[in-house]
Structures are given as structure tokens and as C-alpha cells.
Protein backbone atom coordinates (compact mmCIF):
# COMPACT_ATOMS: atom_id res chain seq x y z
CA UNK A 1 78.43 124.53 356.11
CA UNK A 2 81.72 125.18 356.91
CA UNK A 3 83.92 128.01 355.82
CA UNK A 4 85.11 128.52 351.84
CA UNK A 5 89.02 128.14 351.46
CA UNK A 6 90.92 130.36 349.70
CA UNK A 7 93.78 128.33 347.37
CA UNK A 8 96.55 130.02 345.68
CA UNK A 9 99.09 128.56 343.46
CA UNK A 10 102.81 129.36 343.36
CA UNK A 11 105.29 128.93 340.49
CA UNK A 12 108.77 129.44 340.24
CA UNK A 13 112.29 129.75 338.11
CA UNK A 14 110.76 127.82 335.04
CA UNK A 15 113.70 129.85 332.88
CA UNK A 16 111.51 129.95 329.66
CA UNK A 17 109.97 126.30 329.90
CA UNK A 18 106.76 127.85 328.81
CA UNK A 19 105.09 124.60 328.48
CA UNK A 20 104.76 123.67 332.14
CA UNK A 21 103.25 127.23 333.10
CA UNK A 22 100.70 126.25 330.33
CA UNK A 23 99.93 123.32 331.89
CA UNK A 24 99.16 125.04 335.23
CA UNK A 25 96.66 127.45 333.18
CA UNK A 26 94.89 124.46 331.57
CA UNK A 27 94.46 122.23 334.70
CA UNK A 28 94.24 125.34 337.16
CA UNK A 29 92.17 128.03 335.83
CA UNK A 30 89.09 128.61 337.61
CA UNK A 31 89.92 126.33 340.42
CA UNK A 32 92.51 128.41 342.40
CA UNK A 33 92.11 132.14 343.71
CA UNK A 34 95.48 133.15 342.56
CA UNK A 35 98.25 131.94 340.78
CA UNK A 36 101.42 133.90 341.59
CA UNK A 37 105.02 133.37 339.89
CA UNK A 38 108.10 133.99 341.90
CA UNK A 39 110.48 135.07 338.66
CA UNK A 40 112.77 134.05 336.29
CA UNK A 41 109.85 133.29 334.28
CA UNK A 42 112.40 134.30 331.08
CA UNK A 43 109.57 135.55 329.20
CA UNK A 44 108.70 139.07 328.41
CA UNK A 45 106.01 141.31 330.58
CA UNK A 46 103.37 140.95 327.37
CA UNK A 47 103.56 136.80 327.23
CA UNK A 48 99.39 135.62 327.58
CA UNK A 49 100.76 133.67 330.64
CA UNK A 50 100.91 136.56 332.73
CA UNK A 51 97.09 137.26 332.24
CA UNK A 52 96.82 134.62 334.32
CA UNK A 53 99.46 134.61 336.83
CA UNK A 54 100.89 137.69 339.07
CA UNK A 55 104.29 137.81 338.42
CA UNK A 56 107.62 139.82 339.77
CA UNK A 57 111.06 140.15 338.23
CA UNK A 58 113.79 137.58 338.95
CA UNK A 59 117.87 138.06 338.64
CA UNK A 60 117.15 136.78 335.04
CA UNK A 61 114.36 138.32 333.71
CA UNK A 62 116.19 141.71 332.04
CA UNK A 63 112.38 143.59 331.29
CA UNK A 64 112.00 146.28 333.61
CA UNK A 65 108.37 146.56 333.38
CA UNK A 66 108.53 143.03 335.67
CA UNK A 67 107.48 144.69 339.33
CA UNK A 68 110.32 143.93 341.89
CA UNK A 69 107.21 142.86 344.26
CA UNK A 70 103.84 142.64 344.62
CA UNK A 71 101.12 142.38 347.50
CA UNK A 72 97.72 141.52 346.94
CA UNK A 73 94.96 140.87 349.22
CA UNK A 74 93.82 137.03 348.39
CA UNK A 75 90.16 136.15 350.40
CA UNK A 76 91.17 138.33 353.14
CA UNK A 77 94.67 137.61 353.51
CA UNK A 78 97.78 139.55 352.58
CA UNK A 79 99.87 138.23 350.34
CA UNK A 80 103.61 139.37 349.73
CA UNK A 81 105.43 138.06 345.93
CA UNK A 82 108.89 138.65 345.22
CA UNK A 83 111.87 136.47 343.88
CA UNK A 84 114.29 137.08 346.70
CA UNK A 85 117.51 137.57 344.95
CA UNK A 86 117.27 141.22 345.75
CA UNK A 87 116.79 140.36 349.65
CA UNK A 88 119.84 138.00 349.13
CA UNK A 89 117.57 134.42 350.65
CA UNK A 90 120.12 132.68 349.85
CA UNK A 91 121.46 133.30 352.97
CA UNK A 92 118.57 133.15 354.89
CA UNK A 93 115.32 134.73 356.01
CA UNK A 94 115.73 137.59 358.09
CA UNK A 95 115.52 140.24 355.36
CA UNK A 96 112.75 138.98 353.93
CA UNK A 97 110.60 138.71 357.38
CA UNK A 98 111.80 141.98 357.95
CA UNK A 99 110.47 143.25 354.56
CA UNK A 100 107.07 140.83 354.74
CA UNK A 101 106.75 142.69 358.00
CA UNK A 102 106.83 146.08 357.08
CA UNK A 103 103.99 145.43 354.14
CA UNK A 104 102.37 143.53 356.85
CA UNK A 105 102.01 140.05 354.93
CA UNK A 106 100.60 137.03 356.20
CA UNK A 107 102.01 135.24 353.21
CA UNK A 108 105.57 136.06 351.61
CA UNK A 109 106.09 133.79 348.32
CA UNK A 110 109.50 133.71 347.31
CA UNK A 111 111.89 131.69 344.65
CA UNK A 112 115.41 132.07 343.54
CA UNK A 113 117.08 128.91 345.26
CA UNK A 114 115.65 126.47 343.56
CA UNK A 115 115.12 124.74 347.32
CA UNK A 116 111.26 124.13 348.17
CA UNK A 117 110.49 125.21 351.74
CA UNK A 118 107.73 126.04 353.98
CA UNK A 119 107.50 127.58 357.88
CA UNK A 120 105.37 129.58 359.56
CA UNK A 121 107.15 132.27 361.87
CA UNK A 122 105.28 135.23 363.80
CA UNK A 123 102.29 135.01 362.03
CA UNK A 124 103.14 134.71 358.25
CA UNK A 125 103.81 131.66 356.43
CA UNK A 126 107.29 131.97 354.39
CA UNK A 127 106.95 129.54 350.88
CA UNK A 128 109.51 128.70 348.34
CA UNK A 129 107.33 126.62 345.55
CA UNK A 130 111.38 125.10 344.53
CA UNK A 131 111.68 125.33 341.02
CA UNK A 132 109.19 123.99 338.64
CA UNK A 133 112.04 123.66 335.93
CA UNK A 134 115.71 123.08 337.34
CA UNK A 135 115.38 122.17 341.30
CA UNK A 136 117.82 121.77 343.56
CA UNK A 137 118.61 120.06 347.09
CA UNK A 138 116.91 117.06 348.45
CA UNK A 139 113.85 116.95 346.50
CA UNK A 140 115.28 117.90 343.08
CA UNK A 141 114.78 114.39 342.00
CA UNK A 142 111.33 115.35 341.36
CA UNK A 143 112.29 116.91 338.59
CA UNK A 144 110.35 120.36 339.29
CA UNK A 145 108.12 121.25 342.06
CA UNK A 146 104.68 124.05 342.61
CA UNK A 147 102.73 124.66 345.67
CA UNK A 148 99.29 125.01 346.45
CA UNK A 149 98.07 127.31 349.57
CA UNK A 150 94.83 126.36 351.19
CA UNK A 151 94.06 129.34 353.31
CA UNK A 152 91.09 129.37 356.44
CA UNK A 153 90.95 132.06 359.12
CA UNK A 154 92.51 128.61 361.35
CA UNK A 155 95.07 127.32 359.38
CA UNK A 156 97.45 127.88 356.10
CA UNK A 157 97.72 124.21 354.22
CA UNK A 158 100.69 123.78 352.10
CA UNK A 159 100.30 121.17 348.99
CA UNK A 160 103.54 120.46 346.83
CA UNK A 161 102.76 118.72 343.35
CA UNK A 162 105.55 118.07 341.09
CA UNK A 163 105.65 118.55 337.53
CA UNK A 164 103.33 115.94 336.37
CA UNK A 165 100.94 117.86 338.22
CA UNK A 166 100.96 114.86 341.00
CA UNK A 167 101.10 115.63 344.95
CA UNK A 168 104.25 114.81 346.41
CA UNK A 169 102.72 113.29 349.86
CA UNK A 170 105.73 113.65 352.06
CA UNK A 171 105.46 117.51 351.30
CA UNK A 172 101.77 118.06 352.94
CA UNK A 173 102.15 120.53 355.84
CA UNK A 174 99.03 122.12 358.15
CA UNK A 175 100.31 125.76 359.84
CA UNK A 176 97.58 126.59 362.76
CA UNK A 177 97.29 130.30 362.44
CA UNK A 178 97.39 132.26 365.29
């Protein structure tokens, strides 16, 4: 029997569409690891959503009880959550691998664009789930976008569903790890 997978979900920028986050709950619970959200949820620290997902603060959530990150150890494998507004990803990567680095992540989720993305660079696979509410660039004709993480001690395999909670099949990736 082969090894068990570890799946995590990521959620992003839903800007206080609370229905869609209860969707994820309902069809989710109990079948994923983890469920982490990236920020700018819009809702406060105390909302029943958060007993379910791992959340940080985004440049619109105004609580300060939101954490500005979080890393959590997920079947083995450590994972890195922040929005990325604060390590300015809009214009690119590098301060983010250097911060995923120094908490020694294999996984760094972040949000804020509103762009899905995926790539795995010197051993830690960056995500951006897009967001699930108001997405942007080429796939924002999806209307919303989440990602699910299938993690082996071989490879990292990146789902993206969109917000009927349908895979998109052009956005199916497999990340050997090394």
C-alpha cells in the first residue's frame, strides 16, 4: 500500500463573500488536512469560519488579532501562510523566498494579487490560490479560483477548482520534490 497524501486547501481575497468559504467547509471538512486562508477574508478574528481554516491578516482586514503569518507543520511538511502585501509580491518573489527561507518552509501560501500561480524553486513550492471572489489576469474569467495541495515525500500536486467547486483541468501541475 502505497504512501497516505497529505492535501491542504488554500483560499484567498474573498472580501466578505462569506458564502463561498462556507461552501469550502461543507464540501471540505474532513477530507483535507488543512485549509489555510491567505487574507482579506473581511471578516472579524471570532467569525466560526476561522475554526476551520488558518488564517493571516491581509491589507484589508483592519483586526489586529489577524497573525501577519503563520507556519504550521502539515503531515511532515512545513508550511509558510501569509498574504504578501507586507512582502510587497506584487513585484515579485524574492522577498518572500527570502522570508520562506529563513522559517525554512517547504510550502509558502500567499494571496494579495488576485493572479493564481504555482512554481517550485529551491525546494519549496510558492502558491497563489488567485482569488476565490474578484480574480484577476488570464484566468479571471473563472470567476474565482482555490487550490488544493497533494503532498508525498516525491512530489507536491497542485489542483485549481474554481468557484463551483469544479477542477479547472488546464491548471493541474506535478512538482517532483527534491
Amino acid at each position: 500500500m502505497g504512501e497516505k497524501a497529505t492535501k491542504i486547501l488554500v483560499v484567498s481575497d474573498n472580501h466578505g463573500d462569506h458564502q463561498i468559504l462556507d461552501k469550502l467547509i461543507t464540501k471540505y471538512t474532513g477530507k483535507v488536512d488543512a485549509m489555510f486562508h491567505c487574507g482579506d477574508s473581511e471578516l472579524t478574528p471570532d467569525d466560526q469560519v476561522f475554526n476551520y481554516f488558518k488564517v493571516v491578516t491581509g491589507n484589508c482586514d483592519y483586526d489586529p488579532h489577524f497573525p501577519e503569518y503563520l507556519v504550521q507543520e502539515v503531515g511532515g511538511t512545513r508550511v509558510l501562510l501569509v498574504h504578501g502585501h507586507l512582502l510587497n509580491v506584487n513585484m515579485g518573489l524574492e522577498r518572500l523566498s527570502l522570508f520562506a527561507q529563513e522559517r525554512q518552509a517547504q510550502v509558502a501560501l500567499f494571496g494579495h494579487t488576485h493572479r493564481l500561480g504555482v512554481e517550485y524553486v529551491d525546494n519549496c513550492l510558492y502558491l497563489n490560490p488567485g482569488s476565490i471572489s474578484y480574480p484577476r489576469g488570464e484566468y479571471s474569467d473563472l470567476g474565482g479560483t482555490y487550490a488544493i495541495i497533494k503532498i508525498t515525500t516525491a512530489q507536491f500536486e497542485v489542483s485549481y477548482f474554481d468557484r463551483s467547486l469544479k477542477a479547472v483541468t488546464d491548471l493541474h501541475f506535478v512538482f517532483p520534490r527534491n
